[in-house]
PDB file of N, CA and C in Angstrom:
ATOM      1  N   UNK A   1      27.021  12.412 -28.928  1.00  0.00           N
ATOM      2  CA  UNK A   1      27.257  11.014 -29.220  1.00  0.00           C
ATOM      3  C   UNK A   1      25.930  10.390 -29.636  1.00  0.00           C
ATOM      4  N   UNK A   2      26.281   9.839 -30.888  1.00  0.00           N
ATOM      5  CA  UNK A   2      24.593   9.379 -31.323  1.00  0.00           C
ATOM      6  C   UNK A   2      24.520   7.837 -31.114  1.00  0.00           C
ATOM      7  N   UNK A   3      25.840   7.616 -31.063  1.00  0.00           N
ATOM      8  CA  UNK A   3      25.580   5.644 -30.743  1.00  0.00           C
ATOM      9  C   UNK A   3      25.514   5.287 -29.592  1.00  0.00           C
ATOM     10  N   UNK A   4      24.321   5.037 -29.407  1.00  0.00           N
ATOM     11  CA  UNK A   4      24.129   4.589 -27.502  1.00  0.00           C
ATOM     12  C   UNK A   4      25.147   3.399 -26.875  1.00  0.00           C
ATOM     13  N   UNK A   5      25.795   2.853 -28.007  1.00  0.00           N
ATOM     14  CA  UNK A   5      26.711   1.967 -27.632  1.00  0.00           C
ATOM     15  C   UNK A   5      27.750   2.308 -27.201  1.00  0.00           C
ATOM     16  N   UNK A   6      28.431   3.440 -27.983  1.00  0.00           N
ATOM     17  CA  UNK A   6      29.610   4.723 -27.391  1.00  0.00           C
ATOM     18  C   UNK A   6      29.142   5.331 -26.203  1.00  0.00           C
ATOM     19  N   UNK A   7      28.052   5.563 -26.524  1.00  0.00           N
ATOM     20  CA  UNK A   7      27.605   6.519 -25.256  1.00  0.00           C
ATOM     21  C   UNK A   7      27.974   5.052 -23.648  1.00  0.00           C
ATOM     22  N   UNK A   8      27.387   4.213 -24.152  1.00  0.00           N
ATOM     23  CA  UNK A   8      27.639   3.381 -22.948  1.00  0.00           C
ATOM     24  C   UNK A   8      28.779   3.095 -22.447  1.00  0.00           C
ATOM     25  N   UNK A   9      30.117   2.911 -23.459  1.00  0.00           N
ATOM     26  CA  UNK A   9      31.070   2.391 -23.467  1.00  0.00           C
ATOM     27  C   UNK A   9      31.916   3.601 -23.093  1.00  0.00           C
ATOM     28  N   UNK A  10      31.794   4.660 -22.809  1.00  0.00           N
ATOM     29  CA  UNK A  10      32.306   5.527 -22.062  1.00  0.00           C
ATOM     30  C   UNK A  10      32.112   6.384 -20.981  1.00  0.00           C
ATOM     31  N   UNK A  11      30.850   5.856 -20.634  1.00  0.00           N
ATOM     32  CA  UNK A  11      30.125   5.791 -19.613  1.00  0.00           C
ATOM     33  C   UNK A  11      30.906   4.946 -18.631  1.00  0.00           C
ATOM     34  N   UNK A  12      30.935   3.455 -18.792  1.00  0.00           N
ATOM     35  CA  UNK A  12      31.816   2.938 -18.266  1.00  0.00           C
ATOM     36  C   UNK A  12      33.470   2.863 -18.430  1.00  0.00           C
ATOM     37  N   UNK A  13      33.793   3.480 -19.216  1.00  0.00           N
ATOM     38  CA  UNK A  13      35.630   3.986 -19.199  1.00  0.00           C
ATOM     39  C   UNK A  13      35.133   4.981 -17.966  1.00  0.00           C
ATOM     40  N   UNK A  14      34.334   5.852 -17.888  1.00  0.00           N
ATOM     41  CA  UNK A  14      34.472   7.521 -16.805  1.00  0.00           C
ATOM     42  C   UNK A  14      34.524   6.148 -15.699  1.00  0.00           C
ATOM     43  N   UNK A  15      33.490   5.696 -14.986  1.00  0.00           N
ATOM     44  CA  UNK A  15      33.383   4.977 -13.845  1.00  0.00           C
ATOM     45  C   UNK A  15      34.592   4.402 -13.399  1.00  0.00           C
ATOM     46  N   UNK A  16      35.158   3.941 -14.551  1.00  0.00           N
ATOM     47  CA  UNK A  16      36.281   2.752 -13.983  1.00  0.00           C
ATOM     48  C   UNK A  16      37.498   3.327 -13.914  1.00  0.00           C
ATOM     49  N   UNK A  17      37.531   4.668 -14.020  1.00  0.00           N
ATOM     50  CA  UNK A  17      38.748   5.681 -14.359  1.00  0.00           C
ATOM     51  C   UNK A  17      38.517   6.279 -12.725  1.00  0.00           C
ATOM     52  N   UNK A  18      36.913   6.098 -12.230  1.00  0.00           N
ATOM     53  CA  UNK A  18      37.157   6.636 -10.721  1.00  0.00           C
ATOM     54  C   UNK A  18      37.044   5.773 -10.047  1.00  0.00           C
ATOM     55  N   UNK A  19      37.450   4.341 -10.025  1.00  0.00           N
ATOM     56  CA  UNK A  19      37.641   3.323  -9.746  1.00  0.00           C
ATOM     57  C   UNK A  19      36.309   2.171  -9.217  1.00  0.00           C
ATOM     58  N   UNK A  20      35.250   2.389 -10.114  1.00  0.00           N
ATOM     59  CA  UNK A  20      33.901   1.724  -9.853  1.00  0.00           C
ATOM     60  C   UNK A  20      34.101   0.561  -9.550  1.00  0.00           C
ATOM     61  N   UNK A  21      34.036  -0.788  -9.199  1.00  0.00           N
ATOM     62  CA  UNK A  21      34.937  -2.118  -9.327  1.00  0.00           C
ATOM     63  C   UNK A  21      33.608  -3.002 -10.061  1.00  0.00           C
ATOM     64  N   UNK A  22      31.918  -2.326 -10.592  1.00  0.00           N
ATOM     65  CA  UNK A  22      30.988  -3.101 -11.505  1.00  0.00           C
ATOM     66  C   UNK A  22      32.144  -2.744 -12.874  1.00  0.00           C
ATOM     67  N   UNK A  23      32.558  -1.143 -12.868  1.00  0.00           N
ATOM     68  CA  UNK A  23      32.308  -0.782 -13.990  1.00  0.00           C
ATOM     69  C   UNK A  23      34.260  -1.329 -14.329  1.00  0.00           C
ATOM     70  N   UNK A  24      34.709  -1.280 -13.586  1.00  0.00           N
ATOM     71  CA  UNK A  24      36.312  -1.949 -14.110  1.00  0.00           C
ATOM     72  C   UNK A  24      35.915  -3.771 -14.266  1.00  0.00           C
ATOM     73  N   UNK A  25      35.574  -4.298 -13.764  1.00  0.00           N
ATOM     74  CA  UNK A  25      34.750  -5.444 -14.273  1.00  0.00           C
ATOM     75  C   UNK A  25      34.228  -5.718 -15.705  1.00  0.00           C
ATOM     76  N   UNK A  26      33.548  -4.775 -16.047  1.00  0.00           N
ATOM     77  CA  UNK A  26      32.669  -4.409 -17.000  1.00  0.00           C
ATOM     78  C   UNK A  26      33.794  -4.366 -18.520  1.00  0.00           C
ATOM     79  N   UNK A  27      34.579  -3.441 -17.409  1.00  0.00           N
ATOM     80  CA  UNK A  27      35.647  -3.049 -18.750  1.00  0.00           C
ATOM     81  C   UNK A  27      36.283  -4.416 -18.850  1.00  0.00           C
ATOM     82  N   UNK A  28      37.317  -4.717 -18.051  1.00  0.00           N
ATOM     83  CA  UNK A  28      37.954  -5.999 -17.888  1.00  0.00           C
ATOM     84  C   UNK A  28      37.311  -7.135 -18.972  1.00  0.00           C
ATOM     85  N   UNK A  29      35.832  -7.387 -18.825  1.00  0.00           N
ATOM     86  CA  UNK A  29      35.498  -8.435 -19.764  1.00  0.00           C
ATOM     87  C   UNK A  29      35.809  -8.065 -21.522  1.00  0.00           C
ATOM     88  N   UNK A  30      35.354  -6.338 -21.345  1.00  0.00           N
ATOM     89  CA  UNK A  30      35.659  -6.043 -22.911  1.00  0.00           C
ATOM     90  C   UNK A  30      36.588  -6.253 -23.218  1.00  0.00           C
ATOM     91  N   UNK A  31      38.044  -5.531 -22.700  1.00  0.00           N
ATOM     92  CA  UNK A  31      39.405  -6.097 -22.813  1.00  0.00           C
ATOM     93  C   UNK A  31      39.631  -7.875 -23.212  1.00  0.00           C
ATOM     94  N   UNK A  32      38.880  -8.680 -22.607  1.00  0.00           N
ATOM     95  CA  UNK A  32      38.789  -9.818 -22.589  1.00  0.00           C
ATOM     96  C   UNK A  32      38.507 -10.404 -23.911  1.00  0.00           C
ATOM     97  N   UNK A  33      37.996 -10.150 -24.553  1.00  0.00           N
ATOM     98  CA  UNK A  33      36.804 -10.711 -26.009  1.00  0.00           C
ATOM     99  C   UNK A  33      37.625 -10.282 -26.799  1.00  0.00           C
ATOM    100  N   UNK A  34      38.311 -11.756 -27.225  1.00  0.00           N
ATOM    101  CA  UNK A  34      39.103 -11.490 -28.679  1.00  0.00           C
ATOM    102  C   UNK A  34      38.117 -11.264 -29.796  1.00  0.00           C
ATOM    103  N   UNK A  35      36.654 -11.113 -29.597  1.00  0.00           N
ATOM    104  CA  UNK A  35      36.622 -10.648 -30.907  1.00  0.00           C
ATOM    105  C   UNK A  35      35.940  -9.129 -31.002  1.00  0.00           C
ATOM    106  N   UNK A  36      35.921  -8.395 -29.588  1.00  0.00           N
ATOM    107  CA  UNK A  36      35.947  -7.406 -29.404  1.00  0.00           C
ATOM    108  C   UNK A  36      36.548  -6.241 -29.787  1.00  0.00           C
ATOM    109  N   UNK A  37      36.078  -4.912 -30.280  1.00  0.00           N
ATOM    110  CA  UNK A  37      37.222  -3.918 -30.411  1.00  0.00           C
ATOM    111  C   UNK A  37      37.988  -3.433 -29.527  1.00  0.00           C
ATOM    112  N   UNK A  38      37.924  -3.986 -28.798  1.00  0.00           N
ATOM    113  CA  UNK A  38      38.899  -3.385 -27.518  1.00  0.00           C
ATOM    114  C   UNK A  38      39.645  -4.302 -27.045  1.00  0.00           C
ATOM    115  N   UNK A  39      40.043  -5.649 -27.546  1.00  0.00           N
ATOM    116  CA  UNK A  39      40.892  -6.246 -27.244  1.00  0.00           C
ATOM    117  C   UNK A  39      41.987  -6.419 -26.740  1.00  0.00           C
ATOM    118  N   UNK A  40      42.470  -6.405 -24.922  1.00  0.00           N
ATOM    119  CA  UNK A  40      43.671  -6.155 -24.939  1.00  0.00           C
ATOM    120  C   UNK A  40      43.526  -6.693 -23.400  1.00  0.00           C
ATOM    121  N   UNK A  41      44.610  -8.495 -23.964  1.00  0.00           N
ATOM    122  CA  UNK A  41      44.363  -9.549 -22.515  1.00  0.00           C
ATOM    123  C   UNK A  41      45.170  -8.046 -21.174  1.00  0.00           C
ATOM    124  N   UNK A  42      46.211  -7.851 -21.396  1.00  0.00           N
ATOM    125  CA  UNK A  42      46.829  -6.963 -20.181  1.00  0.00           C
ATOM    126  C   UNK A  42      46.200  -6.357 -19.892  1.00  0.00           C
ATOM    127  N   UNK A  43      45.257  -5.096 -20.670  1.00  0.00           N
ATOM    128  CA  UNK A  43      44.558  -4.057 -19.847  1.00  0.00           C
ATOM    129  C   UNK A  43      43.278  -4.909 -19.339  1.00  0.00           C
ATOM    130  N   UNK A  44      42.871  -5.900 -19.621  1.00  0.00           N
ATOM    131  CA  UNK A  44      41.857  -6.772 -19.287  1.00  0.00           C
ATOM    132  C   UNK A  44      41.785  -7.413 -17.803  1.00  0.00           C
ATOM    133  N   UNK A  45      43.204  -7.560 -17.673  1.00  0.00           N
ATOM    134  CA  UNK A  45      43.787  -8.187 -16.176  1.00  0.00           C
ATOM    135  C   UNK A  45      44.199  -6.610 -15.423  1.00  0.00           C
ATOM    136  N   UNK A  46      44.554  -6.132 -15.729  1.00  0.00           N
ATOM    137  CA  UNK A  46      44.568  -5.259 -15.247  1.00  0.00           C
ATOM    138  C   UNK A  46      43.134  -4.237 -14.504  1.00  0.00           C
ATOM    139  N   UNK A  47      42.398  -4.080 -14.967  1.00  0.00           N
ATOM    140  CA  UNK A  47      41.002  -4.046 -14.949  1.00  0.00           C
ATOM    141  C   UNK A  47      40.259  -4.971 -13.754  1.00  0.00           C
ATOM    142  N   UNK A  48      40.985  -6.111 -14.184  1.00  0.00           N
ATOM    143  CA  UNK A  48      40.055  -6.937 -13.287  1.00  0.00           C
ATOM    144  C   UNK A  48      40.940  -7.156 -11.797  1.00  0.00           C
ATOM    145  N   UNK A  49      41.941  -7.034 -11.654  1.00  0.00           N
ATOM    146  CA  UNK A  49      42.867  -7.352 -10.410  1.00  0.00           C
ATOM    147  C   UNK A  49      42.275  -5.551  -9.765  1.00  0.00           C
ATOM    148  N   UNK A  50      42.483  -4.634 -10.536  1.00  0.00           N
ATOM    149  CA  UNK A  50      41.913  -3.378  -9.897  1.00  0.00           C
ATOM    150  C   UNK A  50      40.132  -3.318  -9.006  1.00  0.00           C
ATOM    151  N   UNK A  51      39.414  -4.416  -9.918  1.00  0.00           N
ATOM    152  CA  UNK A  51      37.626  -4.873  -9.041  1.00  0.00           C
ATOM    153  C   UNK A  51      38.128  -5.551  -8.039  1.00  0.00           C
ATOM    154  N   UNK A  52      39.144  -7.013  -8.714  1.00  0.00           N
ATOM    155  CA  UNK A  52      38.973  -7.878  -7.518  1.00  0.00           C
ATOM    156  C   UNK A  52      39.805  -7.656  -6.138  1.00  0.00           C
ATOM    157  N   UNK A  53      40.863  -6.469  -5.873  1.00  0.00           N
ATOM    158  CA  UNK A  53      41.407  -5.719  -5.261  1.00  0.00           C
ATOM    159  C   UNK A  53      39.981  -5.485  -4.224  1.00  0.00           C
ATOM    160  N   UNK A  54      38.795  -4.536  -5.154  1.00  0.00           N
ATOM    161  CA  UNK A  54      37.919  -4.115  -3.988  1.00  0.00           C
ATOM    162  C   UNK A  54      36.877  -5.285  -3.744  1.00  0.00           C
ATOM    163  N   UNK A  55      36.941  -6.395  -3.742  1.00  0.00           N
ATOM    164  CA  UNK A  55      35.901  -7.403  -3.223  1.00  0.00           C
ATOM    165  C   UNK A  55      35.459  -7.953  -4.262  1.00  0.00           C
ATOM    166  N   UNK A  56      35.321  -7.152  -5.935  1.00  0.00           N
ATOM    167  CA  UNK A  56      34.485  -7.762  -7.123  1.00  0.00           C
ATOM    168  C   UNK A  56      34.472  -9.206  -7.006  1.00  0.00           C
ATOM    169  N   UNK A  57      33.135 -10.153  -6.620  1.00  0.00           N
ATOM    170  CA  UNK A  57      33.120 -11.171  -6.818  1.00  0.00           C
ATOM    171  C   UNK A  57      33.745 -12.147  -8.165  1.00  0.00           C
ATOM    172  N   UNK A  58      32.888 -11.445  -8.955  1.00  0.00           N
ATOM    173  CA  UNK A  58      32.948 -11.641 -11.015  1.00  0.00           C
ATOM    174  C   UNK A  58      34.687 -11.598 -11.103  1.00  0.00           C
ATOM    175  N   UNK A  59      34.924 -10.845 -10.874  1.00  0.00           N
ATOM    176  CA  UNK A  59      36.517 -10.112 -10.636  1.00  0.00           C
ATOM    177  C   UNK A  59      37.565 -11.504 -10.481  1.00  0.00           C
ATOM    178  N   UNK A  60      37.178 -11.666  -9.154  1.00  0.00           N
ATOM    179  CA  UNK A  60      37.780 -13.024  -8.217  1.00  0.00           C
ATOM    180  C   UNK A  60      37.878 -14.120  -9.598  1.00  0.00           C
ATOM    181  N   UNK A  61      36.427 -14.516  -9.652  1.00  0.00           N
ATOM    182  CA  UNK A  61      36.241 -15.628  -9.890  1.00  0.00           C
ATOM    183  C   UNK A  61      36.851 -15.785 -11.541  1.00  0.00           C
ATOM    184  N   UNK A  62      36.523 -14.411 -12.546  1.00  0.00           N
ATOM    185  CA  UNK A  62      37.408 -14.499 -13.583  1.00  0.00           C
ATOM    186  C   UNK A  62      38.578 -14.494 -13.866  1.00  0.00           C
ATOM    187  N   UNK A  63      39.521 -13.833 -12.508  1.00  0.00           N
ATOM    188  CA  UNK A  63      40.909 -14.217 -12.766  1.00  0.00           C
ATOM    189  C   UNK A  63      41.448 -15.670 -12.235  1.00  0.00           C
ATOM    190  N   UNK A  64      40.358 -16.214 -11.540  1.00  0.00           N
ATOM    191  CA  UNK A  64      40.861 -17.500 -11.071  1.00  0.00           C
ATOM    192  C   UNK A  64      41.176 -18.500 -11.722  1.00  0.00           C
ATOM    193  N   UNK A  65      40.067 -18.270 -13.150  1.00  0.00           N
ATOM    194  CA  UNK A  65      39.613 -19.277 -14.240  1.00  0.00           C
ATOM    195  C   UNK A  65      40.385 -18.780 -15.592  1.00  0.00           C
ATOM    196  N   UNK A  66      40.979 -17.377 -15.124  1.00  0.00           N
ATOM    197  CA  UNK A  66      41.907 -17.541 -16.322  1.00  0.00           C
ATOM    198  C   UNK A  66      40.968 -15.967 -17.488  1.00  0.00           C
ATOM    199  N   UNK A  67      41.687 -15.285 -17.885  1.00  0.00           N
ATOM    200  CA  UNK A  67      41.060 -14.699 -18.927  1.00  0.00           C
ATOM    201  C   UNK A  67      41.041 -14.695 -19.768  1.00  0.00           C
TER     202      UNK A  67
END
């Protein structure tokens, strides 16, 4: 992988696939960003109810306010 950006961005898919709750966070916001390539509000909430499940502060406070 030569794009450190891929490289990162699946770096954090592995984490959040073993249930990291920075790195499902992490994902959650990407999901989030309509102008993101990964756009997708459900897997976004999904993502984030899976952090804020384990304590994720960020987690909490972004589904409170809406994604």
């Amino acid at each position: 992988m030569d794009d450190p950006r891929q490289a990162l961005m699946e770096s954090v898919r592995l984490s959040a696939e073993h249930g990291d709750p920075d790195a499902l966070y992490v994902l959650g916001l990407w999901h989030a960003d309509p102008l993101g390539p990964a756009h997708d509000p459900e897997q976004s909430r999904i993502c984030l109810l899976r952090a804020a499940r384990q304590g994720h502060v960020g987690a909490l406070l972004k589904l409170r306010h809406g994604t």
